[in-house]
Protein backbone atom coordinates (compact mmCIF):
# COMPACT_ATOMS: atom_id res chain seq x y z
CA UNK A 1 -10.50 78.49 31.38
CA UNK A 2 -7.60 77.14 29.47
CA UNK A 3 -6.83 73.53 29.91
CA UNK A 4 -3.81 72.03 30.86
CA UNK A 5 -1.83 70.32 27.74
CA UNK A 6 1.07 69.01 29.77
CA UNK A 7 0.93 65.45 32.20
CA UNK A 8 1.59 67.19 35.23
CA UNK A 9 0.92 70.71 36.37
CA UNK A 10 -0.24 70.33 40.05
CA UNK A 11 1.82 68.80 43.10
CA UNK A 12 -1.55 68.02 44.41
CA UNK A 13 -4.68 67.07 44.06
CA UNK A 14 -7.26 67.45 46.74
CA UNK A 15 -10.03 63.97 46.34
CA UNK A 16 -13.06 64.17 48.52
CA UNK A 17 -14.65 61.36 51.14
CA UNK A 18 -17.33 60.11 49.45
CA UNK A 19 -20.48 61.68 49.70
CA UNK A 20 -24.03 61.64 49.21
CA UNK A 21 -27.12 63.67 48.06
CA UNK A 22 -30.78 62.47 47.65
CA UNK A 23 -32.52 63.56 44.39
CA UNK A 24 -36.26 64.30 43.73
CA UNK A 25 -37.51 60.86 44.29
CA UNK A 26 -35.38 60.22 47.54
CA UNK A 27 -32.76 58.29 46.10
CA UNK A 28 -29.82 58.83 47.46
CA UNK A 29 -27.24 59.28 45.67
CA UNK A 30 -23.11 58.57 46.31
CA UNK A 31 -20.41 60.67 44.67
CA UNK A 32 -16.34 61.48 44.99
CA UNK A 33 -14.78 64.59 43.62
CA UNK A 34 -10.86 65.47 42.61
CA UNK A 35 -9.32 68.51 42.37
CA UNK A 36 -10.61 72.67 42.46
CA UNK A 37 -14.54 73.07 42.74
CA UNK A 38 -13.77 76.29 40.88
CA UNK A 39 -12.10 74.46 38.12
CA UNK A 40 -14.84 74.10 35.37
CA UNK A 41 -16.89 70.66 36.52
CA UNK A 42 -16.61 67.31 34.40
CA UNK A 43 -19.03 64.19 35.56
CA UNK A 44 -18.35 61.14 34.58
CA UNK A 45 -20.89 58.65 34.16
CA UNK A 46 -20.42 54.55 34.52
CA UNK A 47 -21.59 52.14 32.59
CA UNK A 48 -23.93 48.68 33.34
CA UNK A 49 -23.48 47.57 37.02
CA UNK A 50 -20.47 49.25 37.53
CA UNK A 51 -20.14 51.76 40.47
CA UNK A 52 -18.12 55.36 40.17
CA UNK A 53 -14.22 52.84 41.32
CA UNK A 54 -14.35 51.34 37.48
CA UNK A 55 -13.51 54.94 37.06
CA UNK A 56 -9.69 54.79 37.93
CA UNK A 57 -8.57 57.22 40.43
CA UNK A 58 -5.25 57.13 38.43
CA UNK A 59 -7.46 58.51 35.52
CA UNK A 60 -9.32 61.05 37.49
CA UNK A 61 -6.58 62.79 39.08
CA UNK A 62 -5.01 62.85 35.60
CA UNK A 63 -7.85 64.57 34.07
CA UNK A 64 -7.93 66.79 37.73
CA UNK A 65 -4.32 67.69 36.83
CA UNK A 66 -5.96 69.21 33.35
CA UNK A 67 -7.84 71.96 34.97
CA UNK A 68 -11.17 69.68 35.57
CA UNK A 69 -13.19 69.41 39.03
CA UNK A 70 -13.65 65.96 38.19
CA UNK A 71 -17.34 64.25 39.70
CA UNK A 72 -17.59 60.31 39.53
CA UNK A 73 -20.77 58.62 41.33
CA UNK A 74 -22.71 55.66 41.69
CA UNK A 75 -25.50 55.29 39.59
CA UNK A 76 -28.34 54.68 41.63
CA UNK A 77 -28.37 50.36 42.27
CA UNK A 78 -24.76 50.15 42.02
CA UNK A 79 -21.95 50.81 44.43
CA UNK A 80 -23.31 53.01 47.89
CA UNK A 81 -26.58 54.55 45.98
CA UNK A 82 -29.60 52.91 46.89
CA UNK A 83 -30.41 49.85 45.86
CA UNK A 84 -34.75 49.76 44.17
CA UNK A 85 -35.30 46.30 45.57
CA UNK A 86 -38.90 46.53 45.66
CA UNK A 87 -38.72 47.15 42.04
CA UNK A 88 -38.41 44.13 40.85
CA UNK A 89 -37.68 42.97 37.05
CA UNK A 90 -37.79 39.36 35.61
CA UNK A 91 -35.69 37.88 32.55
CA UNK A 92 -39.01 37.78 30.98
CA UNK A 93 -39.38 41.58 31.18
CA UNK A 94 -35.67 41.80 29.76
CA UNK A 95 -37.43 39.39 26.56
CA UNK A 96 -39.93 41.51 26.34
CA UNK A 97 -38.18 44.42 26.03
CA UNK A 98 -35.67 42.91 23.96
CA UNK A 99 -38.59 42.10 21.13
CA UNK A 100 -39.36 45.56 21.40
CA UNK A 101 -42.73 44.57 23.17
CA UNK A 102 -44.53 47.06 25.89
CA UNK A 103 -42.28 46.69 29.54
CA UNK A 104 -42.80 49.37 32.57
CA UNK A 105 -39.35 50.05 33.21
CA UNK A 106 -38.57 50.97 36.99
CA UNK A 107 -36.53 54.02 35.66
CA UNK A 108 -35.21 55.38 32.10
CA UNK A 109 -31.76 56.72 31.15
CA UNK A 110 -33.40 60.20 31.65
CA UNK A 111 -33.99 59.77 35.27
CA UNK A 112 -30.30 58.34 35.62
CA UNK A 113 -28.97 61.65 33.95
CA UNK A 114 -31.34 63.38 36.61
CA UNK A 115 -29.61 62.31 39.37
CA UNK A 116 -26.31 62.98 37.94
CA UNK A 117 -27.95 66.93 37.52
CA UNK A 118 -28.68 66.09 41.09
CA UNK A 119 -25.37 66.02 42.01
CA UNK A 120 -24.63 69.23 40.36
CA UNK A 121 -27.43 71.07 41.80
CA UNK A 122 -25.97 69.77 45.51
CA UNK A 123 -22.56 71.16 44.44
CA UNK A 124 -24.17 74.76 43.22
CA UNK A 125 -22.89 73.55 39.65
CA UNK A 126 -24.63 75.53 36.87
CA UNK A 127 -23.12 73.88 34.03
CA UNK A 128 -21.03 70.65 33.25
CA UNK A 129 -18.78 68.69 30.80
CA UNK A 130 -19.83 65.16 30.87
CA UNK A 131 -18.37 61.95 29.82
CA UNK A 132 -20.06 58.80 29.63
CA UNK A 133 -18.45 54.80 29.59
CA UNK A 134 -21.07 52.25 27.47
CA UNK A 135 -24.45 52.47 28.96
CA UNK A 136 -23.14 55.78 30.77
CA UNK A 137 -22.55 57.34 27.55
CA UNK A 138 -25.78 56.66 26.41
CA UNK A 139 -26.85 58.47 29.57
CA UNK A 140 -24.82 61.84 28.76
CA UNK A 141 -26.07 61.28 25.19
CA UNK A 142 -29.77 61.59 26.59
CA UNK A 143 -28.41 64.54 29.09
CA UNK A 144 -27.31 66.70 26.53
CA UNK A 145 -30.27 66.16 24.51
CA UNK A 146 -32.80 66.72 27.02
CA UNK A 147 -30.33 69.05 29.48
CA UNK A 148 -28.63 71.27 27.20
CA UNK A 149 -28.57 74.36 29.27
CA UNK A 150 -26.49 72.24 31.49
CA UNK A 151 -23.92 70.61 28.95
CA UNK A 152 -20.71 72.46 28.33
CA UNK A 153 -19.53 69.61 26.10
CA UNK A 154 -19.68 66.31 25.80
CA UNK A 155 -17.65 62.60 25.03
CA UNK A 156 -18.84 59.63 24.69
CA UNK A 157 -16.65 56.46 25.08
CA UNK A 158 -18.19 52.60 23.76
CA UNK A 159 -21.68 53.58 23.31
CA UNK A 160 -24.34 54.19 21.26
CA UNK A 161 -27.34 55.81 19.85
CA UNK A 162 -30.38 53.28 20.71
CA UNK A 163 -30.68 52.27 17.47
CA UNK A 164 -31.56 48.71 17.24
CA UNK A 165 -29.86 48.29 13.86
CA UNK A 166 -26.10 49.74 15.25
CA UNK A 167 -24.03 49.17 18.73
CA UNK A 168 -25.24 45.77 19.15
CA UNK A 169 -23.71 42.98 21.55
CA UNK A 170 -21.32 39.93 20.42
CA UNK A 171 -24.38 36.95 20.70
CA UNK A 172 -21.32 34.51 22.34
CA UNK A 173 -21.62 36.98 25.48
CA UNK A 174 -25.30 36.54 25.49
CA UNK A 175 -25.52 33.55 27.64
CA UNK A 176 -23.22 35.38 30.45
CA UNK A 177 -25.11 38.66 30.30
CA UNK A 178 -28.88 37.01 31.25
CA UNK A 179 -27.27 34.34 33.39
CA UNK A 180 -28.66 34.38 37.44
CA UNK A 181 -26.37 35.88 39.29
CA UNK A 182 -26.82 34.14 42.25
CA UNK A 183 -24.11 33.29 45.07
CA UNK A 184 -21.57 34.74 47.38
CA UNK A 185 -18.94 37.02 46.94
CA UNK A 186 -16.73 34.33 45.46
CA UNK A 187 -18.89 33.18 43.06
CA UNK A 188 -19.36 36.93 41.85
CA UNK A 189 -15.71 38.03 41.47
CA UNK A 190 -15.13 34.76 39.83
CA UNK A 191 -17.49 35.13 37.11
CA UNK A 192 -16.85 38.95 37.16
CA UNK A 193 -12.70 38.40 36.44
CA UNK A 194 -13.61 35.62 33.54
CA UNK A 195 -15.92 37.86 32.16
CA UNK A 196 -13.79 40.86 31.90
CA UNK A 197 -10.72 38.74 30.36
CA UNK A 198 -13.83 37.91 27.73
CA UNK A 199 -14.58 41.86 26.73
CA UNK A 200 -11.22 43.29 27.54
CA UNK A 201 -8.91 45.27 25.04
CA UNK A 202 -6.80 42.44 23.15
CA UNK A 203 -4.01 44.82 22.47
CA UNK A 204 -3.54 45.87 26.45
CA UNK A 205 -4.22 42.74 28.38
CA UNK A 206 -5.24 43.77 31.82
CA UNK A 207 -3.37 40.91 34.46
CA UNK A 208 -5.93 38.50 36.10
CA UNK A 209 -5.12 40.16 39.56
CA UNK A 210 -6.43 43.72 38.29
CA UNK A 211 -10.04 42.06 37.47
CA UNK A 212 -9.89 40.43 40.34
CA UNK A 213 -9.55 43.38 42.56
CA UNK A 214 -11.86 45.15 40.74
CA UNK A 215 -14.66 42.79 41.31
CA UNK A 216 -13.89 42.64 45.10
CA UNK A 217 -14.23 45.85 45.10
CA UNK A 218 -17.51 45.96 43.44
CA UNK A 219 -18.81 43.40 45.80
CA UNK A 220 -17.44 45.08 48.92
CA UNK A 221 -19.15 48.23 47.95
CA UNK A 222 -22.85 46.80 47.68
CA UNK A 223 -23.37 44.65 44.77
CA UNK A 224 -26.78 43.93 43.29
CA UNK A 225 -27.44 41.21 40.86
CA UNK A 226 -31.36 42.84 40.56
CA UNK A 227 -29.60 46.36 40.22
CA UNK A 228 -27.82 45.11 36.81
CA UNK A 229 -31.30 43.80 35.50
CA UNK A 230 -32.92 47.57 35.92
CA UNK A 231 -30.16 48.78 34.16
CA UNK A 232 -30.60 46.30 31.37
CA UNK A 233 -34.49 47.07 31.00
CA UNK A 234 -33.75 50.78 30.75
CA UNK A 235 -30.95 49.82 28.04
CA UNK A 236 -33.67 48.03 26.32
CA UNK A 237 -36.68 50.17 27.02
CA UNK A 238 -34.54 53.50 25.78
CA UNK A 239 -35.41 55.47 22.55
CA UNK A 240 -33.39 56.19 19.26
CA UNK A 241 -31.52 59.39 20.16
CA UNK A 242 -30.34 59.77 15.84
CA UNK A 243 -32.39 62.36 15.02
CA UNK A 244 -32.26 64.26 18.50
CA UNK A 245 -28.72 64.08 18.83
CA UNK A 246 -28.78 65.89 15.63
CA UNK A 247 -29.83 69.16 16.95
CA UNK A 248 -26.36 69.23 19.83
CA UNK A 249 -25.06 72.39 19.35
CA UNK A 250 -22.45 71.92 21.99
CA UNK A 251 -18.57 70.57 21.08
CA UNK A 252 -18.94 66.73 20.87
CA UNK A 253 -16.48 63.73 21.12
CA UNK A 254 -16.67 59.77 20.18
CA UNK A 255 -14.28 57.13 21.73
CA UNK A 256 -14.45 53.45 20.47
CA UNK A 257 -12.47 50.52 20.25
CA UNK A 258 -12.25 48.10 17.25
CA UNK A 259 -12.40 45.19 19.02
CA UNK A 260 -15.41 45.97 20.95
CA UNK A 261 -17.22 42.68 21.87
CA UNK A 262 -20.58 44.47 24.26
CA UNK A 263 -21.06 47.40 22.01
CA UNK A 264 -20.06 47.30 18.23
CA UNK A 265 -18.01 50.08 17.06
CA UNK A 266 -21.14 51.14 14.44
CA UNK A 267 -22.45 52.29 17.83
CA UNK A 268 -19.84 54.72 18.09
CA UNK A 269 -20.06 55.57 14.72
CA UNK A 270 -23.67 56.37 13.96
CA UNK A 271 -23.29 58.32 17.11
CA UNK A 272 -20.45 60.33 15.56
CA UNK A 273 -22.17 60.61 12.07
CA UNK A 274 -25.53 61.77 14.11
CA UNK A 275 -24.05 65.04 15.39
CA UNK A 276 -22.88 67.96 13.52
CA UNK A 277 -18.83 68.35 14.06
CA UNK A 278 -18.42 65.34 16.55
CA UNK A 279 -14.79 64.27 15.92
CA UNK A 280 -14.92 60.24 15.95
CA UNK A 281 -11.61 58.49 18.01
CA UNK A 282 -11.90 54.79 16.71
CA UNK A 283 -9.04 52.69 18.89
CA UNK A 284 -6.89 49.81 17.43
CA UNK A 285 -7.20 46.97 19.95
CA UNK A 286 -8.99 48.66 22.37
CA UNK A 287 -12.26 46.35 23.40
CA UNK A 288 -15.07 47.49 25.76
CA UNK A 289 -12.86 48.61 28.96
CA UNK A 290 -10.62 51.11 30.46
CA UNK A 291 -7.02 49.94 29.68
CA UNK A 292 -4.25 52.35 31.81
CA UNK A 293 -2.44 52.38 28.99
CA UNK A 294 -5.17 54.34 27.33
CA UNK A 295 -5.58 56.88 30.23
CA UNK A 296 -3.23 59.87 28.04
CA UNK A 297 -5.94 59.44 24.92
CA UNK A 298 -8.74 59.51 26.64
CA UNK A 299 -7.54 62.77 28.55
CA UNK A 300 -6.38 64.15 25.25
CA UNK A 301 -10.04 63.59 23.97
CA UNK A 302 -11.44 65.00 26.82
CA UNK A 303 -9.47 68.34 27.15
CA UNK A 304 -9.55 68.97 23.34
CA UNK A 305 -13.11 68.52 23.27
CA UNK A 306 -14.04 70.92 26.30
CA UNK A 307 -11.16 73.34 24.96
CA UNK A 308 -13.71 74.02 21.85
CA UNK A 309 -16.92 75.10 24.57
């Protein structure tokens, strides 16, 4: 297959209803594609509490347009996956975990790179690209070290490796990350939209209305305050992927901003450094979101990177 290098090749591109699939321990799972199914597949993987819209459909037809059959989802407990409410996780589990004591975890990054290979399996996909955002791309990290029959290639964007000692989080934004999240919708996309203007990329301020929208959206879609807390303990409760990511034979991509505030761009780096002939993409004034503006680099990344499989 030989990716497109020009913005605009295709007059149209077909994007699915959304759709769902249950995986091996009957969670169901919600996904959306764009463009050919016979286009080579690329999944895209969100981040902490954020369901498969904080991908931008503007940014998934463009990589669509590049010869990709482009797969975002819900991770299960965000967006229209289900919600494990009967799992239930306290702040003291998140301490725990935190001091690097013992803590069951409900699930691990491995089982929410399963269900992405879930959605593959549903779609008679063999093989994948994959591209991760923050806590996603420590979930395509673990994928293509446990998965790598599966992995065609692989880019990940404002993560990191598990290491303790790299990637870490800005301690001013601890107080709003273990905060209840208690409320109504109001109260959410009110906290949501300040707290976005907190991590956002200095150098391509995103307007008040855009974070706005996005949290409504979030909210309208099935928000879960207890979701965001399982996703925290399996941050916490993960393993150090250095010396396993060492051994990715596939071609390999890093995207990080400088003025990352959630995960520190020595997260990117030691992720870069870890595996043989990753090419490292550090960002002036980008900080731990999406920016439109970025959309073109991030595609460029992409397609490069999957050109070399």
């Amino acid at each position: 297959m030989v990716f497109n290098s020009i913005m605009t090749t295709r007059p149209e591109i077909t994007v699915s209803e959304e759709q769902f699939t249950t995986v091996d321990d009957g969670v169901e799972i919600c996904f959306q594609t764009f463009g050919d199914p016979s286009d080579p597949a690329l999944l895209l993987v969100m981040g902490l509490g954020g369901p498969m819209t904080w991908w931008d459909p503007e940014l998934c037809t463009k990589l669509a347009d590049h010869g990709f059959f482009v797969i975002r989802y819900d991770n299960r407990d965000t967006g229209r996956s289900t919600k494990l409410k009967h799992a239930r996780v306290g702040r003291g589990d998140l301490a725990k975990a935190f001091l690097g004591r013992p803590v069951r975890a409900p699930y691990s990054l491995s089982r929410m790179g399963e269900d992405g290979l879930g959605i593959l399996d549903h779609l008679g996909i063999e093989q994948a690209h994959i591209a991760g955002v923050s806590m996603g791309g420590m979930i395509v990290q673990t994928l293509a070290v446990e998965h790598p029959e599966r992995v065609l290639s692989m880019v990940s964007i404002m993560s990191t490796t598990g290491s303790r000692k790299v990637g870490f989080l800005d301690p001013k934004l601890m107080p709003a990350m273990i905060a209840p999240r208690s409320g109504g919708r109001d109260e959410y996309v009110e906290n949501s939209a300040t707290f976005w203007q907190k991590i956002a990329s200095p150098d391509y301020p995103e307007p008040l209305q855009e974070a706005i929208d996005r949290a409504e959206v979030t909210w309208d879609r099935g928000f879960s305050a207890s979701g965001v807390v399982r996703h925290m303990l399996a941050i916490l409760t993960q393993s150090n992927r250095t010396a396993a990511l060492g051994d990715l034979t596939i071609p390999t991509a890093v995207m990080h901003g400088l003025k990352d505030r959630m995960v520190h761009v020595s997260g990117g780096r030691a992720t870069a450094r870890a595996i043989p002939g990753c090419e490292l993409v550090l960002v002036p004034g980008m900080g731990h979101d999406i920016p439109a503006a970025l959309f073109d680099q991030i595609v460029s990344v992409v397609v490069r990177t999957a050109s070399r499989a």
